[in-house]
PDB file of N, CA and C in Angstrom:
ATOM      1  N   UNK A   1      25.277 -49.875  96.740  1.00  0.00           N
ATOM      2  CA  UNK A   1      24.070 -49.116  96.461  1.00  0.00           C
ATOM      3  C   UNK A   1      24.445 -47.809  95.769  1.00  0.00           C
ATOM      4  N   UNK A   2      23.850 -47.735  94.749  1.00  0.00           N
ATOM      5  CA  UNK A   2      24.076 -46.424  93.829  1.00  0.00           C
ATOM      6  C   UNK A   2      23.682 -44.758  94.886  1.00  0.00           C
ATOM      7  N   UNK A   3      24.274 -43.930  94.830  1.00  0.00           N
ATOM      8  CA  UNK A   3      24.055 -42.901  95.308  1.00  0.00           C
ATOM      9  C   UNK A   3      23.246 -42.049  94.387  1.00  0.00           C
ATOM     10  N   UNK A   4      22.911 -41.500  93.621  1.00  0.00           N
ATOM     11  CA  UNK A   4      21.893 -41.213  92.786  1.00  0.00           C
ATOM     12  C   UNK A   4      20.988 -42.344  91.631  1.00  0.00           C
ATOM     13  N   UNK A   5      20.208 -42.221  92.148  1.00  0.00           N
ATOM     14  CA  UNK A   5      19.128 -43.251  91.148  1.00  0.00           C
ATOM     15  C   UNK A   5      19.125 -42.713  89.587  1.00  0.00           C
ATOM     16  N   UNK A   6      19.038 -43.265  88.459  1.00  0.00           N
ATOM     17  CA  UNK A   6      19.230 -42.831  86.917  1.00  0.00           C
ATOM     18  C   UNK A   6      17.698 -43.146  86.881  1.00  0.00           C
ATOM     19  N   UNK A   7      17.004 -41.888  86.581  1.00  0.00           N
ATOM     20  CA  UNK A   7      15.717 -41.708  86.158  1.00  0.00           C
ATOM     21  C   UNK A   7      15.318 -41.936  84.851  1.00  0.00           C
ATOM     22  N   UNK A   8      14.927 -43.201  84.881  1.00  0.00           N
ATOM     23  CA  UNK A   8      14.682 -43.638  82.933  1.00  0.00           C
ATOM     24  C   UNK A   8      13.103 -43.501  82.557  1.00  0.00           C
ATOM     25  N   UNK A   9      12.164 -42.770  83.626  1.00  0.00           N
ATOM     26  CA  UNK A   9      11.132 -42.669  82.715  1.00  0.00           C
ATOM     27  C   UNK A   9      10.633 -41.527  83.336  1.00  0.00           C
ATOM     28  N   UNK A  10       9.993 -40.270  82.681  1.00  0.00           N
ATOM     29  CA  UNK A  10       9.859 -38.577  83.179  1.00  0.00           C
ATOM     30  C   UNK A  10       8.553 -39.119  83.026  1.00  0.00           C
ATOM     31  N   UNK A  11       8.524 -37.370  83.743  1.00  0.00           N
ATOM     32  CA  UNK A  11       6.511 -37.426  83.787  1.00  0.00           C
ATOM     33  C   UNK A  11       5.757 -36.840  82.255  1.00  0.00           C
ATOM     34  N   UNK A  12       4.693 -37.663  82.700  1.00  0.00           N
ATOM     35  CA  UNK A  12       3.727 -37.989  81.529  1.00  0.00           C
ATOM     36  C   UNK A  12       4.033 -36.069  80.879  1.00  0.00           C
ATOM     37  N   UNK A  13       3.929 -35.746  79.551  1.00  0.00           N
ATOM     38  CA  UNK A  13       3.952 -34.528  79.538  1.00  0.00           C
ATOM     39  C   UNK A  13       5.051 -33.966  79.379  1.00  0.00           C
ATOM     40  N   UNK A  14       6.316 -34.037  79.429  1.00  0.00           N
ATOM     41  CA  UNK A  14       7.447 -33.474  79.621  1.00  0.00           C
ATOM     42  C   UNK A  14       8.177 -33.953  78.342  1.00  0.00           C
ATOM     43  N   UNK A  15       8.243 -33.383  77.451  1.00  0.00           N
ATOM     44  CA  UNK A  15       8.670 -33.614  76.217  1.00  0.00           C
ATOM     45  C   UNK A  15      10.315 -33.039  75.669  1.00  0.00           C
ATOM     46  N   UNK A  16      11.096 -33.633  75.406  1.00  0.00           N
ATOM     47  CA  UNK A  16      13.029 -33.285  74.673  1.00  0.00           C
ATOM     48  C   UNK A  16      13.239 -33.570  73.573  1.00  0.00           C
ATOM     49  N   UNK A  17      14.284 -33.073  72.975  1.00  0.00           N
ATOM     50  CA  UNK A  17      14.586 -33.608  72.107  1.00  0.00           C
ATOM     51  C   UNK A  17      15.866 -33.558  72.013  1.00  0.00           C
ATOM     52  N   UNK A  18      16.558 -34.636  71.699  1.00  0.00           N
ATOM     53  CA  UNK A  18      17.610 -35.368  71.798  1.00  0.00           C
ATOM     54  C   UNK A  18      18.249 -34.895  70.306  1.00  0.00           C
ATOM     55  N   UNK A  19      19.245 -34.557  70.989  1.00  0.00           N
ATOM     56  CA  UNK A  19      20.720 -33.410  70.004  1.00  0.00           C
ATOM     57  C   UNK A  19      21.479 -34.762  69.138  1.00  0.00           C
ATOM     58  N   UNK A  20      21.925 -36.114  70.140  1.00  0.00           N
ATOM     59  CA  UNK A  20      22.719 -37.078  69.913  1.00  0.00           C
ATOM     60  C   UNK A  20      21.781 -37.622  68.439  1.00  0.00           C
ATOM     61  N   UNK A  21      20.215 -38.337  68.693  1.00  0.00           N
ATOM     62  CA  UNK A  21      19.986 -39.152  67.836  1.00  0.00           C
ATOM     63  C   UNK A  21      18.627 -37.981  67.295  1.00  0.00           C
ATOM     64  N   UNK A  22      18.933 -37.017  67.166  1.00  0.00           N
ATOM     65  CA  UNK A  22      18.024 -36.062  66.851  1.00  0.00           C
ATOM     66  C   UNK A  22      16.585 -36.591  66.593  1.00  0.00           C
ATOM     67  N   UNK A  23      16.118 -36.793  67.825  1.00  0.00           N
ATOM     68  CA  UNK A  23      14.082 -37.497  67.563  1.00  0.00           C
ATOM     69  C   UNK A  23      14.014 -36.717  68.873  1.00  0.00           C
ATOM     70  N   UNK A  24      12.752 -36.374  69.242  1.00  0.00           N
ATOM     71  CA  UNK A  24      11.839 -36.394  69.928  1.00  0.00           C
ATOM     72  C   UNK A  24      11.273 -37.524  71.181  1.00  0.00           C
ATOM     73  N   UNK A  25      11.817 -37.245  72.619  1.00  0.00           N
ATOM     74  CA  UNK A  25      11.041 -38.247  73.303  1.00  0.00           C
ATOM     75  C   UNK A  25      10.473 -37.692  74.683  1.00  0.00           C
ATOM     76  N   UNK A  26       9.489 -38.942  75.028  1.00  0.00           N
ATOM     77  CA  UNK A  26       8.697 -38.426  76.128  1.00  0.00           C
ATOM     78  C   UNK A  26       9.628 -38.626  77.489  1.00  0.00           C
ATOM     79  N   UNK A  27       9.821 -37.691  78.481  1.00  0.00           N
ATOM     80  CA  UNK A  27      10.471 -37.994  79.760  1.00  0.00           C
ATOM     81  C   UNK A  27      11.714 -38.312  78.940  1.00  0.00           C
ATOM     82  N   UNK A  28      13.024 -38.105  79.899  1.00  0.00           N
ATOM     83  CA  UNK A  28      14.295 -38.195  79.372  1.00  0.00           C
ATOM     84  C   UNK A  28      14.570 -39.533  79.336  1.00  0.00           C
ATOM     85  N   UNK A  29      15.147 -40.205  78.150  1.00  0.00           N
ATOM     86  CA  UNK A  29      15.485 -40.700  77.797  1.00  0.00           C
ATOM     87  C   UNK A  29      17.238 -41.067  77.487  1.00  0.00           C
ATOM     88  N   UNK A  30      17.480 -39.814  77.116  1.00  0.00           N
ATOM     89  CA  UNK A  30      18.460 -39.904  76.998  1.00  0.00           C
ATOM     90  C   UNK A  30      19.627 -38.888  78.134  1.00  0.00           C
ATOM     91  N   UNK A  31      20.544 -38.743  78.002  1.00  0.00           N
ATOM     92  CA  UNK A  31      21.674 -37.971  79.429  1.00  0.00           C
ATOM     93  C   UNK A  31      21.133 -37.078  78.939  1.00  0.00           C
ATOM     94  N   UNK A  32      21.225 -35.697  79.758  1.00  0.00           N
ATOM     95  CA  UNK A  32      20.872 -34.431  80.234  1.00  0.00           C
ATOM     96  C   UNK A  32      21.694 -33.652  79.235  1.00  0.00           C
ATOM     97  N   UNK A  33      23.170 -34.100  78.895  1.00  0.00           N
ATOM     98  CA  UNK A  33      23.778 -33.572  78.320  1.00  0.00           C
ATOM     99  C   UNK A  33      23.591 -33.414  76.064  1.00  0.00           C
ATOM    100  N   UNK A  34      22.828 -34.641  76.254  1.00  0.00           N
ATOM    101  CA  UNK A  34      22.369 -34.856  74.810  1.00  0.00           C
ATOM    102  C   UNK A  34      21.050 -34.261  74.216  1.00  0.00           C
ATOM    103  N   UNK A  35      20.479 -33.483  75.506  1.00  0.00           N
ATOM    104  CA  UNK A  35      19.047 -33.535  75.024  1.00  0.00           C
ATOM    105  C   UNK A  35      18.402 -31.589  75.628  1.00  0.00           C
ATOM    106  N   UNK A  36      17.606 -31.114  74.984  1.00  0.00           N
ATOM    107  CA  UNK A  36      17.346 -29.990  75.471  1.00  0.00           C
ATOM    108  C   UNK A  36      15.450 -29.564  75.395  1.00  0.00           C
ATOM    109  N   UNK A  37      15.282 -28.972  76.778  1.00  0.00           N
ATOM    110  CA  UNK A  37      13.664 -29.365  77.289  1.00  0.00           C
ATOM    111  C   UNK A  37      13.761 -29.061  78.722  1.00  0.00           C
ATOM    112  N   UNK A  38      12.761 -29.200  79.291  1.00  0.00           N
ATOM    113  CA  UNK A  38      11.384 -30.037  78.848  1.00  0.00           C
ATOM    114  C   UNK A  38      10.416 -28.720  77.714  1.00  0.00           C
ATOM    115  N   UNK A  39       9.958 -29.417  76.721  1.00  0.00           N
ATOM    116  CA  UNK A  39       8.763 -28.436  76.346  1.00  0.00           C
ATOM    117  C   UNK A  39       7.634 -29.014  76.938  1.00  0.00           C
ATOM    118  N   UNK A  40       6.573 -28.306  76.541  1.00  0.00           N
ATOM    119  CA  UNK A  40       4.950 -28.629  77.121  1.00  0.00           C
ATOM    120  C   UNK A  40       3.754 -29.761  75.723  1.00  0.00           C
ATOM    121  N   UNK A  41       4.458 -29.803  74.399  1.00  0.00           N
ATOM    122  CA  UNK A  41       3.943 -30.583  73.632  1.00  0.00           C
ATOM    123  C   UNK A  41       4.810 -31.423  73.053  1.00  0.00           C
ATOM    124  N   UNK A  42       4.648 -32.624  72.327  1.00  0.00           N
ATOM    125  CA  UNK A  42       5.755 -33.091  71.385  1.00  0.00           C
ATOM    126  C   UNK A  42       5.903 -31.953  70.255  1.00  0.00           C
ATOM    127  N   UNK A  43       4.918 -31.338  69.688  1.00  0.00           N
ATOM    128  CA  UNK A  43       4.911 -30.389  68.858  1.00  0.00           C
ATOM    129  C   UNK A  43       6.188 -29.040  68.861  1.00  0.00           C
ATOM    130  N   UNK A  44       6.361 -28.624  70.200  1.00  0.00           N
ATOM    131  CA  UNK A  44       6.957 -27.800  70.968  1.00  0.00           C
ATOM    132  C   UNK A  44       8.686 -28.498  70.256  1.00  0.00           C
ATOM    133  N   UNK A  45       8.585 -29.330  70.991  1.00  0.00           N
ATOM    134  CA  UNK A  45       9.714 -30.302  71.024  1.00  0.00           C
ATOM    135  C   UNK A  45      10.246 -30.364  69.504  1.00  0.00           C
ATOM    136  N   UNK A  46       9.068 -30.824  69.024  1.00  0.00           N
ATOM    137  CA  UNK A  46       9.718 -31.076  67.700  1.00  0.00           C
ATOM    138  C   UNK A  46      10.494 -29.797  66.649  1.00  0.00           C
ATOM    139  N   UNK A  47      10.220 -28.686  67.532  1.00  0.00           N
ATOM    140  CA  UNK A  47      10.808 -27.226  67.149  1.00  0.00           C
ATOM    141  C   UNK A  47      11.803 -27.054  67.630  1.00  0.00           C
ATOM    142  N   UNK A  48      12.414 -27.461  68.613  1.00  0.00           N
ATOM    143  CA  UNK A  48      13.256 -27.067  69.614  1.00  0.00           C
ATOM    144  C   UNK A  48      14.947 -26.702  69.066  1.00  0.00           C
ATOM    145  N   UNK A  49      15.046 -26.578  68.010  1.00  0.00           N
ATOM    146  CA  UNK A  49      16.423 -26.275  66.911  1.00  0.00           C
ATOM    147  C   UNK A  49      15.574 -24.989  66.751  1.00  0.00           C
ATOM    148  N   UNK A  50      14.647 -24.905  66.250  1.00  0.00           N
ATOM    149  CA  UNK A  50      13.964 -23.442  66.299  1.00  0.00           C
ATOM    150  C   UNK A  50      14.023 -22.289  67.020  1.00  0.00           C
ATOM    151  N   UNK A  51      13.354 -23.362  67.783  1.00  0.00           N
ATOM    152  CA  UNK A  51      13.433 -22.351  69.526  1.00  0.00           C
ATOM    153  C   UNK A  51      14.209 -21.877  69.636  1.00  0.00           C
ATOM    154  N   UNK A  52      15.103 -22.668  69.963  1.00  0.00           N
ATOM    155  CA  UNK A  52      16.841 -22.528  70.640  1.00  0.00           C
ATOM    156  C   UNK A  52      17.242 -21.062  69.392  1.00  0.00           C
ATOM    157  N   UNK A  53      17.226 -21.513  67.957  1.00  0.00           N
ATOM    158  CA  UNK A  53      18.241 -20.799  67.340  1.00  0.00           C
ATOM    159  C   UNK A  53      17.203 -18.682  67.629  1.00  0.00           C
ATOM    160  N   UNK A  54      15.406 -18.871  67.430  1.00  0.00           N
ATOM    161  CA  UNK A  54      15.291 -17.873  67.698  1.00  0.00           C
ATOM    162  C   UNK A  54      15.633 -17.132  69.175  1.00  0.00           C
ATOM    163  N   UNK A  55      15.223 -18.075  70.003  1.00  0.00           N
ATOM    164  CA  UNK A  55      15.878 -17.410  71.754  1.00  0.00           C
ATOM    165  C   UNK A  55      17.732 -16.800  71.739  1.00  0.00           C
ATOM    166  N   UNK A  56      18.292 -17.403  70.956  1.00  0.00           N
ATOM    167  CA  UNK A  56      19.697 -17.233  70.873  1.00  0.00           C
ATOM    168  C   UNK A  56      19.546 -15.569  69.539  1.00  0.00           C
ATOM    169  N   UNK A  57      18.824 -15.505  69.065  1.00  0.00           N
ATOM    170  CA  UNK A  57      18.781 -14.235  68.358  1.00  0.00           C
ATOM    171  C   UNK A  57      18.596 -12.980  68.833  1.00  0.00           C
ATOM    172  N   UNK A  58      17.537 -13.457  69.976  1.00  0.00           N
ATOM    173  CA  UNK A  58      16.382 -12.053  70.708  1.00  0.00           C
ATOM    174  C   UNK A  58      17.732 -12.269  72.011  1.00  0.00           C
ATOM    175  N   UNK A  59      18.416 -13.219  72.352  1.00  0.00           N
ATOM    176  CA  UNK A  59      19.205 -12.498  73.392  1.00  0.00           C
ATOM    177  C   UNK A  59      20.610 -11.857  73.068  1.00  0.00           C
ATOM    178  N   UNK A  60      20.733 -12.066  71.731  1.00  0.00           N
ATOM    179  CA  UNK A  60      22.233 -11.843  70.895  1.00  0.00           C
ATOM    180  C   UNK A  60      21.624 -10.305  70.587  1.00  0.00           C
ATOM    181  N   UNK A  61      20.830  -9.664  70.430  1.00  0.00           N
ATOM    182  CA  UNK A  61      20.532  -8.650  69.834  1.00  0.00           C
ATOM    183  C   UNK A  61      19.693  -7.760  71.146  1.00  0.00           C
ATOM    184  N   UNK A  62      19.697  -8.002  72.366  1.00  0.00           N
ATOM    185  CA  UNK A  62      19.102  -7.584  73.141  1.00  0.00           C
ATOM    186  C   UNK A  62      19.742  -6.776  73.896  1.00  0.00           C
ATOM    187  N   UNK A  63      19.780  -5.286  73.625  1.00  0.00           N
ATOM    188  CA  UNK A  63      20.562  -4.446  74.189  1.00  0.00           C
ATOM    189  C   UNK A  63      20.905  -4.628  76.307  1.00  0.00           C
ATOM    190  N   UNK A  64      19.809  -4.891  76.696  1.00  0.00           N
ATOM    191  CA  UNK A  64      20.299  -5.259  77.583  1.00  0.00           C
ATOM    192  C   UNK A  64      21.458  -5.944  78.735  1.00  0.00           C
ATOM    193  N   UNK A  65      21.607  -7.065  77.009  1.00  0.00           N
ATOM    194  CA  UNK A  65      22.782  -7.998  77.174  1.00  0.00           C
ATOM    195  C   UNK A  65      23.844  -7.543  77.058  1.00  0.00           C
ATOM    196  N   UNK A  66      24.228  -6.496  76.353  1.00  0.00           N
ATOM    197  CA  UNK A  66      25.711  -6.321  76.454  1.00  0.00           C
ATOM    198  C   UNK A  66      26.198  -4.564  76.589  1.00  0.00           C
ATOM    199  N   UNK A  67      27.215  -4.775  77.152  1.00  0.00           N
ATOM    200  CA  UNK A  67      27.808  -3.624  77.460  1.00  0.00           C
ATOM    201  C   UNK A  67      28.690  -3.146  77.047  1.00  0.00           C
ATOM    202  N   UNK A  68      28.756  -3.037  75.739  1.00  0.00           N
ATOM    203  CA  UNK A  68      29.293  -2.551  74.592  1.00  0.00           C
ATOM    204  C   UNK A  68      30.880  -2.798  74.357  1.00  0.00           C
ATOM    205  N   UNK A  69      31.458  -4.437  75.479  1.00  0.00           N
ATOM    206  CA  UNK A  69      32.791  -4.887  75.423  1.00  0.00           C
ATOM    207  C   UNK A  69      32.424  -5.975  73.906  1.00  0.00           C
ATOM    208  N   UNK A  70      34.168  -5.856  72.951  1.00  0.00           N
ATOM    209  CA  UNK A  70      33.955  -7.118  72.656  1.00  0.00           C
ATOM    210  C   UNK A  70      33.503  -8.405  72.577  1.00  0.00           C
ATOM    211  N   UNK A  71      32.981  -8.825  71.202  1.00  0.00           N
ATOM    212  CA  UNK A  71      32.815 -10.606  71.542  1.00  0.00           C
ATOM    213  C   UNK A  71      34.212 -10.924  70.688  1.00  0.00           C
ATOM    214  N   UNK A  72      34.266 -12.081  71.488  1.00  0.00           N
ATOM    215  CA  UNK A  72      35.709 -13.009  70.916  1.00  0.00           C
ATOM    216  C   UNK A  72      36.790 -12.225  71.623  1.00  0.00           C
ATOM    217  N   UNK A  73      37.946 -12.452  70.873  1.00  0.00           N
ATOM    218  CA  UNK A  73      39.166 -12.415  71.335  1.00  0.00           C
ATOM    219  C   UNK A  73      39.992 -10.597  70.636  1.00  0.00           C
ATOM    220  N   UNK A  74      40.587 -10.481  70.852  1.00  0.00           N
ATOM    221  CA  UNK A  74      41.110  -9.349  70.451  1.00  0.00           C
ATOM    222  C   UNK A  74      41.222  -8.673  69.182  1.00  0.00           C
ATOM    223  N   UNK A  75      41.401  -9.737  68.106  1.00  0.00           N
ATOM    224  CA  UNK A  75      41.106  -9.306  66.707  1.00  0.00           C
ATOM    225  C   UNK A  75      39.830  -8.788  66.255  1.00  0.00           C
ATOM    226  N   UNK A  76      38.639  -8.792  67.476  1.00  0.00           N
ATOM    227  CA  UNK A  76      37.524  -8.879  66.210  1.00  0.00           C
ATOM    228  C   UNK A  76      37.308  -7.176  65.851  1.00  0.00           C
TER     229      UNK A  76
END
C-alpha cells in the first residue's frame, strides 16, 4: 500500500502552469516540481512567466530585502 496517495485531479478552479511542457492546466497535473500556482483563472495562469518575472523585480528592488551585503560571490 502506497504511503502517500498521487493526487491526479485538483479542485475545480485551481489553475498551473507547467514549466516542463509549458501549457496551462486545471488541478495539477503535472509534479509539483514542474509546475508553478495555483492561480485563481486560466487567464492568471496563462501569465504566470509574467507574474513570476514581475514579483521577482518588486522583491529584487525592495529595499526591505536587503541589507546592503553582496549578491554572488566575492568578485561582484
Amino acid at each position: 500500500m502506497a504511503l502517500f496517495k498521487k493526487r491526479t485531479v485538483g479542485k475545480p478552479g485551481e489553475w498551473y502552469y507547467c514549466l516542463e511542457h509549458k501549457k496551462v492546466e486545471e488541478g495539477p497535473e503535472c509534479p509539483a516540481k514542474d509546475r508553478i500556482g495555483p492561480y485563481a483563472s486560466r487567464g492568471e495562469a496563462e501569465h504566470a512567466l509574467e507574474i513570476a518575472r514581475e514579483r521577482n523585480l518588486e522583491w529584487e528592488t525592495d529595499p526591505r530585502w536587503h541589507d546592503g551585503a553582496p549578491r554572488g560571490g566575492e568578485d561582484d
